[in-house]
C-alpha atoms as a PDB file:
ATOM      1  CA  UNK A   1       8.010   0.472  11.043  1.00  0.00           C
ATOM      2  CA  UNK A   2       8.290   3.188  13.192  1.00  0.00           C
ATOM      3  CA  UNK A   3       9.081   6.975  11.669  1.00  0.00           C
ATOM      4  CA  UNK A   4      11.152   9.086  13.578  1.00  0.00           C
ATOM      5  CA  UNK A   5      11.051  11.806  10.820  1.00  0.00           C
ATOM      6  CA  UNK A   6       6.734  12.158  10.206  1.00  0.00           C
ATOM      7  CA  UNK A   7       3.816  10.476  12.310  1.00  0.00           C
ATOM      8  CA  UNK A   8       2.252   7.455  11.676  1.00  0.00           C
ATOM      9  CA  UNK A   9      -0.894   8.594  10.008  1.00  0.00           C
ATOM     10  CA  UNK A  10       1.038  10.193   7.346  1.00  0.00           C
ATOM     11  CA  UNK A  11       3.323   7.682   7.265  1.00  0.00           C
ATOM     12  CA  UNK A  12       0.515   4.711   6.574  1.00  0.00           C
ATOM     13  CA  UNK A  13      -1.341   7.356   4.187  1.00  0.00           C
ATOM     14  CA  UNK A  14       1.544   8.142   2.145  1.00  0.00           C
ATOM     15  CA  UNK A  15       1.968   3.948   2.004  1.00  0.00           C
ATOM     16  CA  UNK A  16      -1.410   3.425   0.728  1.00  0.00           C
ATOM     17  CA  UNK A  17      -1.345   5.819  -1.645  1.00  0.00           C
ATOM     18  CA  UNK A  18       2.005   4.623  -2.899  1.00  0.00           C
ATOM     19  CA  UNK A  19       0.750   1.614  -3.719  1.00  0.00           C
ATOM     20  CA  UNK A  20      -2.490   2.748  -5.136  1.00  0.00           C
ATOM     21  CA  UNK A  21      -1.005   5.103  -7.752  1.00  0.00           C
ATOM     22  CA  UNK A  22       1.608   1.882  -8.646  1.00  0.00           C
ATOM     23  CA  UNK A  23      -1.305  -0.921  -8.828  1.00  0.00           C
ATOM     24  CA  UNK A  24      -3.266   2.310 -11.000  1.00  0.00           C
ATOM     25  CA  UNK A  25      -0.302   2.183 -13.612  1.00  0.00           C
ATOM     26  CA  UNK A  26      -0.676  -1.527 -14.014  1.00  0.00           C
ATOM     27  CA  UNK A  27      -4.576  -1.156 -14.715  1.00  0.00           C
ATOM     28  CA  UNK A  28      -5.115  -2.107 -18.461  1.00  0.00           C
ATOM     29  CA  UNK A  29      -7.578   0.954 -19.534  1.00  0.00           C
ATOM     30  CA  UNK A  30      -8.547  -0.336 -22.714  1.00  0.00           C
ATOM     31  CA  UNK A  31     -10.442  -3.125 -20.255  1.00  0.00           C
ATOM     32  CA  UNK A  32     -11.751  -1.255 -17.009  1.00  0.00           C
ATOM     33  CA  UNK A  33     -14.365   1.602 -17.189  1.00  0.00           C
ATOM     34  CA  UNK A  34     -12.781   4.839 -16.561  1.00  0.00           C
ATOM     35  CA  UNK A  35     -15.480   5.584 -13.624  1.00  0.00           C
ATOM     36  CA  UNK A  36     -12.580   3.195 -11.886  1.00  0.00           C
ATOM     37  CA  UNK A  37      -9.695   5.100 -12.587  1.00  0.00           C
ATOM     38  CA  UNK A  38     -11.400   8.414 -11.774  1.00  0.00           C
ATOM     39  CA  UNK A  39     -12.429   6.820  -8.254  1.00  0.00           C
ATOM     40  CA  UNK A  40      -9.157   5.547  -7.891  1.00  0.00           C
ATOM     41  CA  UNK A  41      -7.911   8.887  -8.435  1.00  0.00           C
ATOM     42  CA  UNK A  42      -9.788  10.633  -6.052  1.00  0.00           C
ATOM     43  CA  UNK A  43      -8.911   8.093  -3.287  1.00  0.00           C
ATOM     44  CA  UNK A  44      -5.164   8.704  -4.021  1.00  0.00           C
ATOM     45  CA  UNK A  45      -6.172  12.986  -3.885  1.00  0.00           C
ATOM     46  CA  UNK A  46      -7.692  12.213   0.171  1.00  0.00           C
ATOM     47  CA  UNK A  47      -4.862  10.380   1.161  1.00  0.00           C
ATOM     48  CA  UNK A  48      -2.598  12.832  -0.124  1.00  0.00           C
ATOM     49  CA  UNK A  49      -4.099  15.957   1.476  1.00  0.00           C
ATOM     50  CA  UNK A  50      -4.659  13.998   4.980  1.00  0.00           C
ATOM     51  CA  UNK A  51      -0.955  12.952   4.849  1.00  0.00           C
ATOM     52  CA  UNK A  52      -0.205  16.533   4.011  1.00  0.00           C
ATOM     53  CA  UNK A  53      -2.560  18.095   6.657  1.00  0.00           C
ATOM     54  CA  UNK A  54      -0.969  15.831   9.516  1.00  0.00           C
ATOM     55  CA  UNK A  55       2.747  16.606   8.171  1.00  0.00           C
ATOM     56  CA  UNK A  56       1.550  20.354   8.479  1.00  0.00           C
ATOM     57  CA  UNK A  57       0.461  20.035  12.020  1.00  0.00           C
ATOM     58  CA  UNK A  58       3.356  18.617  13.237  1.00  0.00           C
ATOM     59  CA  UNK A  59       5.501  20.869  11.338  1.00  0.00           C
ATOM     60  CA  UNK A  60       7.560  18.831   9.239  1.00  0.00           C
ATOM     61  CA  UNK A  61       8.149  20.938   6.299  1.00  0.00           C
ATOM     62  CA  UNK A  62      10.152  18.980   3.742  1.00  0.00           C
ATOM     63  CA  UNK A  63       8.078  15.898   3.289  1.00  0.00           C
ATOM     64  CA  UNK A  64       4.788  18.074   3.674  1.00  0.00           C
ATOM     65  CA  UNK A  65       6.033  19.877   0.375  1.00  0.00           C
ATOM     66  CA  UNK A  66       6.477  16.877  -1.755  1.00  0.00           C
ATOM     67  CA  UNK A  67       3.514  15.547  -0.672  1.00  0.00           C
ATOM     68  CA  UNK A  68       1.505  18.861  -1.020  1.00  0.00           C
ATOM     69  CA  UNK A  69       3.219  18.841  -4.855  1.00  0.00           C
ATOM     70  CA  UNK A  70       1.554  15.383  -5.284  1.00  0.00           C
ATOM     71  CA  UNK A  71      -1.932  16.666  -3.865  1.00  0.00           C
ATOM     72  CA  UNK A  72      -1.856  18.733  -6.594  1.00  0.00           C
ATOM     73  CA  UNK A  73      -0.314  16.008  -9.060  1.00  0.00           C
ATOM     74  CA  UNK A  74      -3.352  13.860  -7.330  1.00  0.00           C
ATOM     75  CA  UNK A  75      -6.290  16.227  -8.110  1.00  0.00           C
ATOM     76  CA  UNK A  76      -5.152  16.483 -11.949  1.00  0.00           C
ATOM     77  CA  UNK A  77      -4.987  12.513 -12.046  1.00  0.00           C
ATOM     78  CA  UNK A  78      -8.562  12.632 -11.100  1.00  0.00           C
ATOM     79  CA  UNK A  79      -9.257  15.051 -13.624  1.00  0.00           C
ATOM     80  CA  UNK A  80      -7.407  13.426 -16.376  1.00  0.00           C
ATOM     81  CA  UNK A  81      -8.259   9.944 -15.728  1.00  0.00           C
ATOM     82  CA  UNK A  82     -12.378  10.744 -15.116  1.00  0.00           C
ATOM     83  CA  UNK A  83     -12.191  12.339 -18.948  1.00  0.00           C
ATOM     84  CA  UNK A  84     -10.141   9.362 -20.211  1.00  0.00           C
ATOM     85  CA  UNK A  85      -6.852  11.475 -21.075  1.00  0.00           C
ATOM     86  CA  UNK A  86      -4.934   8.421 -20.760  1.00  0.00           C
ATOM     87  CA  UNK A  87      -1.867  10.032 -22.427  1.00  0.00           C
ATOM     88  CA  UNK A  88      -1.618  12.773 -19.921  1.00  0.00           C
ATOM     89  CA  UNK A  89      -2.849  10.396 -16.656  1.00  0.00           C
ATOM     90  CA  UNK A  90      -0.367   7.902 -16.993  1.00  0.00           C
ATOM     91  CA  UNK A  91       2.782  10.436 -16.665  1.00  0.00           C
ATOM     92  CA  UNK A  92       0.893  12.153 -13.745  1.00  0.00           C
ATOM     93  CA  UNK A  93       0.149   8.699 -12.096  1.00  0.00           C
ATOM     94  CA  UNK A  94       3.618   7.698 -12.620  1.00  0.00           C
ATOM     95  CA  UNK A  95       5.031  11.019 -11.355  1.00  0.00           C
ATOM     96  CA  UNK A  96       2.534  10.452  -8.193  1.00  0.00           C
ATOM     97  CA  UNK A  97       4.527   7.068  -7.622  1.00  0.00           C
ATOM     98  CA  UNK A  98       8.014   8.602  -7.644  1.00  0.00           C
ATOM     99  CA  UNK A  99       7.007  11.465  -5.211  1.00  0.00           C
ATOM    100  CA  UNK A 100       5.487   9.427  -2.740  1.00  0.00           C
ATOM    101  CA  UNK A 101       8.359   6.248  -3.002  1.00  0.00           C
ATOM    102  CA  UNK A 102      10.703   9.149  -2.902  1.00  0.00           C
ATOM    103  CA  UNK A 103       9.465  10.242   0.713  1.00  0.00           C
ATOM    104  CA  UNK A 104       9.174   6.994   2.084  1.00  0.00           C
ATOM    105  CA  UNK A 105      12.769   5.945   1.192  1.00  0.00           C
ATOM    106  CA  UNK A 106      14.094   9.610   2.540  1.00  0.00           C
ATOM    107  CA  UNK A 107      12.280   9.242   5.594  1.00  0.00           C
ATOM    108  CA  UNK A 108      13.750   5.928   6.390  1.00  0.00           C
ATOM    109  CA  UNK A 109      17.194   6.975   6.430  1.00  0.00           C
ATOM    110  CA  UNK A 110      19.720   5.578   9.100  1.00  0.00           C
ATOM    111  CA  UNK A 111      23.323   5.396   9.698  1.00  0.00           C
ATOM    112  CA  UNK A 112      23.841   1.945   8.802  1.00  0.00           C
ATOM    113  CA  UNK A 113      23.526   1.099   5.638  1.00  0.00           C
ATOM    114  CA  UNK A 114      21.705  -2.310   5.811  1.00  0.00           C
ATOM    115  CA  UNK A 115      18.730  -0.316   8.396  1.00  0.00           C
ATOM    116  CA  UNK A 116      18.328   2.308   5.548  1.00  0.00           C
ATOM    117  CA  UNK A 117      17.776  -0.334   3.232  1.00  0.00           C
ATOM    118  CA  UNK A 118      15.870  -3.156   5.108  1.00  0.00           C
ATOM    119  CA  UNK A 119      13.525  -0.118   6.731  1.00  0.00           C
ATOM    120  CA  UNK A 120      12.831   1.653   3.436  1.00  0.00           C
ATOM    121  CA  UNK A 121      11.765  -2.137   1.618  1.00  0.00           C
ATOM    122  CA  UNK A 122       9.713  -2.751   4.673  1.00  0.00           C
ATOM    123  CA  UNK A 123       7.914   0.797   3.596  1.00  0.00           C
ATOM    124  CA  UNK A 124       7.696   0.163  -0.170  1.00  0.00           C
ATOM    125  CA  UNK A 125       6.703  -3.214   0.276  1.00  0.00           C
ATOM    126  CA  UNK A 126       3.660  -1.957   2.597  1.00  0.00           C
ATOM    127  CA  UNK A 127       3.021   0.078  -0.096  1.00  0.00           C
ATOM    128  CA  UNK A 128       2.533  -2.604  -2.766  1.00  0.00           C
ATOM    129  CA  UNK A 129       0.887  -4.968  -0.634  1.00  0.00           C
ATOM    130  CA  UNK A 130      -2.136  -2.628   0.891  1.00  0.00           C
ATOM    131  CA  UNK A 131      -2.248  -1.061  -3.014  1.00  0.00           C
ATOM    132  CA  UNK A 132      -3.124  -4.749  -4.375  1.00  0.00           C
ATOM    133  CA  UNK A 133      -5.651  -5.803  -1.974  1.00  0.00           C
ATOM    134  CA  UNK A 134      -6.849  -2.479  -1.858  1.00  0.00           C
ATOM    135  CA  UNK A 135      -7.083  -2.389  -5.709  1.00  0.00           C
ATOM    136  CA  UNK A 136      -8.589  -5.611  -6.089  1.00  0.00           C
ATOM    137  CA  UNK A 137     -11.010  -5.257  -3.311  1.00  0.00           C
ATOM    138  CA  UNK A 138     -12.140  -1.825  -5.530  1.00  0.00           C
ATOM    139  CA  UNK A 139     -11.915  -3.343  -8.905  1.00  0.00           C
ATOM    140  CA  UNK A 140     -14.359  -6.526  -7.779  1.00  0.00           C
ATOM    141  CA  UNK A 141     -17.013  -3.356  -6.914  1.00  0.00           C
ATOM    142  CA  UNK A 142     -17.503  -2.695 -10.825  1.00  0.00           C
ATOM    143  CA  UNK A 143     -18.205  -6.513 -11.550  1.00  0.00           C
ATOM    144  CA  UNK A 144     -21.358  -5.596 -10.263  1.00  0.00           C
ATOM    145  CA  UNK A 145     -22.039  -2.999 -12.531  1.00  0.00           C
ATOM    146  CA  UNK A 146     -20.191  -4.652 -15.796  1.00  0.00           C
ATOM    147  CA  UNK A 147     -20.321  -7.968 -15.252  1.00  0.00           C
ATOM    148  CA  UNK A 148     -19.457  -8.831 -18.577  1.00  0.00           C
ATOM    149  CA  UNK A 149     -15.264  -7.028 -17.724  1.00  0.00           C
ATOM    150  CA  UNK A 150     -12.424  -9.478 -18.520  1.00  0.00           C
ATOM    151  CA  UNK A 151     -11.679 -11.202 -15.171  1.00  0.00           C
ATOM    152  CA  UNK A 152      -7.787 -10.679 -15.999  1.00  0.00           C
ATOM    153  CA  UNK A 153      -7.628  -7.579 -14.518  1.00  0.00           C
ATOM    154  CA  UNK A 154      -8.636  -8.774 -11.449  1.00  0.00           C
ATOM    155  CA  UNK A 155      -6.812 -11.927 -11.838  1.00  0.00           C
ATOM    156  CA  UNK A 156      -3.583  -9.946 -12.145  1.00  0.00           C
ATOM    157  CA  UNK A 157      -4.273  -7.811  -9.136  1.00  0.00           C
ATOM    158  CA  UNK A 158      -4.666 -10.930  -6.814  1.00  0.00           C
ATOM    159  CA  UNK A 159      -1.345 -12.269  -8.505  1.00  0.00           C
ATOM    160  CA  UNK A 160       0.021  -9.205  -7.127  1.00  0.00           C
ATOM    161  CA  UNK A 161      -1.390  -9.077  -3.563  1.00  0.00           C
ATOM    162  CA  UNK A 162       0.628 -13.165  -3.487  1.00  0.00           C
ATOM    163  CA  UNK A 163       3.883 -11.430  -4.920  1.00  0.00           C
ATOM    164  CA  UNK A 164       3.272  -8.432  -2.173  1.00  0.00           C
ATOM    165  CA  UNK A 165       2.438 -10.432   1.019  1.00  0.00           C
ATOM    166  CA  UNK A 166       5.824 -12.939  -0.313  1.00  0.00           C
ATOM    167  CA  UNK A 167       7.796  -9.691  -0.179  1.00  0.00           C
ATOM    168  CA  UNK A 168       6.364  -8.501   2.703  1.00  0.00           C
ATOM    169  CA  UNK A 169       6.367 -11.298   4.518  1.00  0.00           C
ATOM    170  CA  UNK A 170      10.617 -12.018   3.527  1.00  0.00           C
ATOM    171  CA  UNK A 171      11.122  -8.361   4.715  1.00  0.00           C
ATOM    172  CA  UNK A 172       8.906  -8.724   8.199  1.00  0.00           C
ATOM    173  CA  UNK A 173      11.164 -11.771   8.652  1.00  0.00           C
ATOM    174  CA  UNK A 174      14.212  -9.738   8.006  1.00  0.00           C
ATOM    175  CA  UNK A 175      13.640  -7.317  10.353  1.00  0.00           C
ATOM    176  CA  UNK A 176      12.301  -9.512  12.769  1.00  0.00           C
ATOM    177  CA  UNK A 177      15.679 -11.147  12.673  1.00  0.00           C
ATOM    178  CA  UNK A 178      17.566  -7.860  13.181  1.00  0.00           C
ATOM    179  CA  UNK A 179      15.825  -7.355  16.491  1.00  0.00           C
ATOM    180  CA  UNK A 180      16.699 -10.576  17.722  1.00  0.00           C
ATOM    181  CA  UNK A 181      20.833  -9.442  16.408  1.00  0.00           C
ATOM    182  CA  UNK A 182      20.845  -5.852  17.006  1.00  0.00           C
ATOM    183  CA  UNK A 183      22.616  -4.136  19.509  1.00  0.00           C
ATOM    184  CA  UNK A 184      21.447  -2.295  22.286  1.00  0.00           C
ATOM    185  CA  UNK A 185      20.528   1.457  21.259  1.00  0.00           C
ATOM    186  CA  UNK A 186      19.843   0.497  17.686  1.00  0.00           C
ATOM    187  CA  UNK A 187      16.640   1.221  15.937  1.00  0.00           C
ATOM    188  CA  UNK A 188      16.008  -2.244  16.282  1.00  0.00           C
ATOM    189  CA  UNK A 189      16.649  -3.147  19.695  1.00  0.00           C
ATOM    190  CA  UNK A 190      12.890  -1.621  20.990  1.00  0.00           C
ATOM    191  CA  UNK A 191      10.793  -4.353  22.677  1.00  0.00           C
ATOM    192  CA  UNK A 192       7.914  -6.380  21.246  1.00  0.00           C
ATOM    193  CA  UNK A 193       4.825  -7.696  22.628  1.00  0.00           C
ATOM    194  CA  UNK A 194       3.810 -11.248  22.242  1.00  0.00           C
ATOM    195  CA  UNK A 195       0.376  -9.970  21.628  1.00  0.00           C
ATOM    196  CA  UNK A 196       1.171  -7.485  18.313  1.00  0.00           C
ATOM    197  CA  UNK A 197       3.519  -9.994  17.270  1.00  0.00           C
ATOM    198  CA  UNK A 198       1.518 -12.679  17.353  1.00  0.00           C
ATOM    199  CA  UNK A 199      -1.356 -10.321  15.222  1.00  0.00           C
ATOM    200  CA  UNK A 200       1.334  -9.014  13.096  1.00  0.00           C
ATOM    201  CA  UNK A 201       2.139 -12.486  11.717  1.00  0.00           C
ATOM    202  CA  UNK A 202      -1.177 -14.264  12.704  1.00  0.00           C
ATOM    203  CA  UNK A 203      -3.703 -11.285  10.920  1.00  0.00           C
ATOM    204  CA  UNK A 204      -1.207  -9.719   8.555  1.00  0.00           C
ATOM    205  CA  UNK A 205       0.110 -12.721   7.212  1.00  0.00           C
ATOM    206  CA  UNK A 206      -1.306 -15.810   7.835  1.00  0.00           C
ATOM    207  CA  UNK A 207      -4.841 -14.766   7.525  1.00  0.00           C
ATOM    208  CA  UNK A 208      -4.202 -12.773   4.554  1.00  0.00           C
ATOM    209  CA  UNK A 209      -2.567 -15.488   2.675  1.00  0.00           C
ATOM    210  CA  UNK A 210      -5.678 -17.556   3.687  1.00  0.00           C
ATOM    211  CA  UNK A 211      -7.965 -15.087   1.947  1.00  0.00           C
ATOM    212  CA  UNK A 212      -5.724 -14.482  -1.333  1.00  0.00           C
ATOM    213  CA  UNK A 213      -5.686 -18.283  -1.967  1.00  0.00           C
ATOM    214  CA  UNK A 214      -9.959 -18.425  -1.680  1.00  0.00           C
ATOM    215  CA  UNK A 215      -9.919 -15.565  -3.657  1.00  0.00           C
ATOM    216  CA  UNK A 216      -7.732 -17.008  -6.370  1.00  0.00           C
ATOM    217  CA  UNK A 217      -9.696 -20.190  -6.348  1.00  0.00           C
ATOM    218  CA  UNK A 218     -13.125 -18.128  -6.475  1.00  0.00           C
ATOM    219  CA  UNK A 219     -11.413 -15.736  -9.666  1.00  0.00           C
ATOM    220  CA  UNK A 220     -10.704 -19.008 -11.541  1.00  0.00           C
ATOM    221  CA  UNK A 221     -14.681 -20.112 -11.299  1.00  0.00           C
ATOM    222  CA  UNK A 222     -15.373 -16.029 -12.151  1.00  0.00           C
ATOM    223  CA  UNK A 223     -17.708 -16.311  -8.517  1.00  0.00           C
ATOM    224  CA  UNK A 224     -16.445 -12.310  -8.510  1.00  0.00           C
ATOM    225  CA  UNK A 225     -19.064 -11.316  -5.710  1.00  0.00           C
ATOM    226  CA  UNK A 226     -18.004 -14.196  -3.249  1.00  0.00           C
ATOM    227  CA  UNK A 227     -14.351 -12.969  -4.400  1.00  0.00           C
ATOM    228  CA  UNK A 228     -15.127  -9.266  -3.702  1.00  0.00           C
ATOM    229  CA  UNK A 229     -16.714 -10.154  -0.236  1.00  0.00           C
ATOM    230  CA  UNK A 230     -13.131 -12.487   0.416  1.00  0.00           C
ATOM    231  CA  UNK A 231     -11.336  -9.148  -0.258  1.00  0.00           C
ATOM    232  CA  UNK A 232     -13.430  -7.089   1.931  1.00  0.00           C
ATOM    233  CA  UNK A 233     -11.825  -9.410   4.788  1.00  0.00           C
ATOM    234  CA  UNK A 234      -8.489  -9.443   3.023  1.00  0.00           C
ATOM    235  CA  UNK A 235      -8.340  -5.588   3.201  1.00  0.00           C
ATOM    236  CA  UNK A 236      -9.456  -6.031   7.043  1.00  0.00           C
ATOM    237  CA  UNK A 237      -6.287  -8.349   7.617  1.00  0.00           C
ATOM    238  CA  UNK A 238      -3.652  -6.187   5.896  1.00  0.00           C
ATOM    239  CA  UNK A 239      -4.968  -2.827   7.612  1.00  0.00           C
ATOM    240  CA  UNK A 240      -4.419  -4.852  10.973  1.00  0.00           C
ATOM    241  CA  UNK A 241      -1.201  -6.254   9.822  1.00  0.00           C
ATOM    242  CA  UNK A 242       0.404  -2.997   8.530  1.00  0.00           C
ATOM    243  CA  UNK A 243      -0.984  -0.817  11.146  1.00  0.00           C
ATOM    244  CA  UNK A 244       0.483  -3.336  13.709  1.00  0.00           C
ATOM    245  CA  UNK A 245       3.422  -3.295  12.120  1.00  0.00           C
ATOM    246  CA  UNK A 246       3.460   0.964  13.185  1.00  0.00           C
ATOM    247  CA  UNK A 247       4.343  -0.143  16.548  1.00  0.00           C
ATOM    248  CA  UNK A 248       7.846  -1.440  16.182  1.00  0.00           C
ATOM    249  CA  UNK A 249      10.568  -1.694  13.880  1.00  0.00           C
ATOM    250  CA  UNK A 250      11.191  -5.161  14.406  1.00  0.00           C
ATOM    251  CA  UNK A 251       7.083  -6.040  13.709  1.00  0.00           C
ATOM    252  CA  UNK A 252       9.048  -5.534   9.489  1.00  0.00           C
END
């Protein structure tokens, strides 16, 4: 959806690394190296300072704050998490999660009640959904390396990029609704192209659920290369999907 408040760039950065910090909390450390969790880290730190660097330029102050405050919170994760300072990583992690949520719920602020609520869901469910796949897509990179890792981990991050793309999909068709109900002048009365829509649900949802389920059924035969290589398109399909989704509030 649409931010009236900060551009899109920040918008989808401060999403994905939302969701990244979240699916990081849910990571069981006692079972995945820590080179993960410091790579995670650092991937959280980027998206952080580019969200804060585009926020700067266009001179919204308030958001770029917070999210300058989790930069910082970012580049400590990284520290804490590469030296396996688990007690002090989680809290930062989890701190990371609350700042960024925090924004994306402010920013989608509207008059009416239900908008607030429907557009800010529509953000945190983005968030969960491009964390999972992203996550999983990153975690089936160290079967390579340790091939001998529990396959749980990654069989709990797919289980999460189903619950995510059910969420996201419920919300999509939500909003999707609202445009065809709202008002004239409303947030959700903007037009919508056949084309994007028919990517938005095609790409982002169709094809993604496509790829969770072969990556599910290649998980349960632990094939974990031919399910990384599944998640490289999955990631494809949701980056379509959710940047689609940028161009109208009624795309969910």
């Amino acid at each position: 959806m649409p931010i009236p408040m900060i551009p899109l760039l920040a918008d989808f950065a401060i999403r994905l690394a939302c969701g990244l910090a979240l699916l990081l909390l849910v990571t069981p450390w006692r079972i995945v190296p820590p080179a993960f969790f410091r790579t995670h880290a650092q991937i959280i730190l980027g998206l952080l300072v580019l969200a804060a660097l585009d926020l700067s330029r266009t001179g919204v102050n308030a958001p770029a704050g917070v999210i300058i405050g989790a930069a910082v919170l970012g580049y400590f994760a990284t520290i804490t998490w590469g030296l396996g300072l688990v007690r002090l990583a989680l809290p930062i992690t989890v701190a990371i999660v609350l700042a960024t949520g925090g924004i994306l719920s402010v920013v989608s602020r509207d008059p009416r009640a239900a908008t607030w609520t429907l557009t800010a869901s529509g953000r945190l469910a983005s968030a969960f959904l491009m964390g999972s796949t992203f996550t999983a897509m990153l975690l089936g990179h160290h079967y390579l390396t340790a091939p001998a890792m529990s396959i749980a981990p990654l069989r709990r991050f797919v289980k999460c990029m189903a619950w995510g793309l059910g969420i996201r999909a419920f919300v999509a068709g939500l909003s999707l609704w609202f445009w065809f109900n709202s008002p004239p002048g409303s947030s959700f009365s903007a037009g919508v192209s056949p084309l994007f829509l028919t990517i938005r649900w095609g790409m982002g949802f169709a094809g993604l659920a496509l790829a969770t389920v072969m990556t599910w059924k290649t998980v349960e035969i632990r094939s974990t290369q031919s399910a990384t290589g599944i998640l490289y398109i999955a990631v494809i399909f949701v980056l379509i999907g959710e940047l689609t989704s940028l161009y109208s509030p009624a795309m969910g």
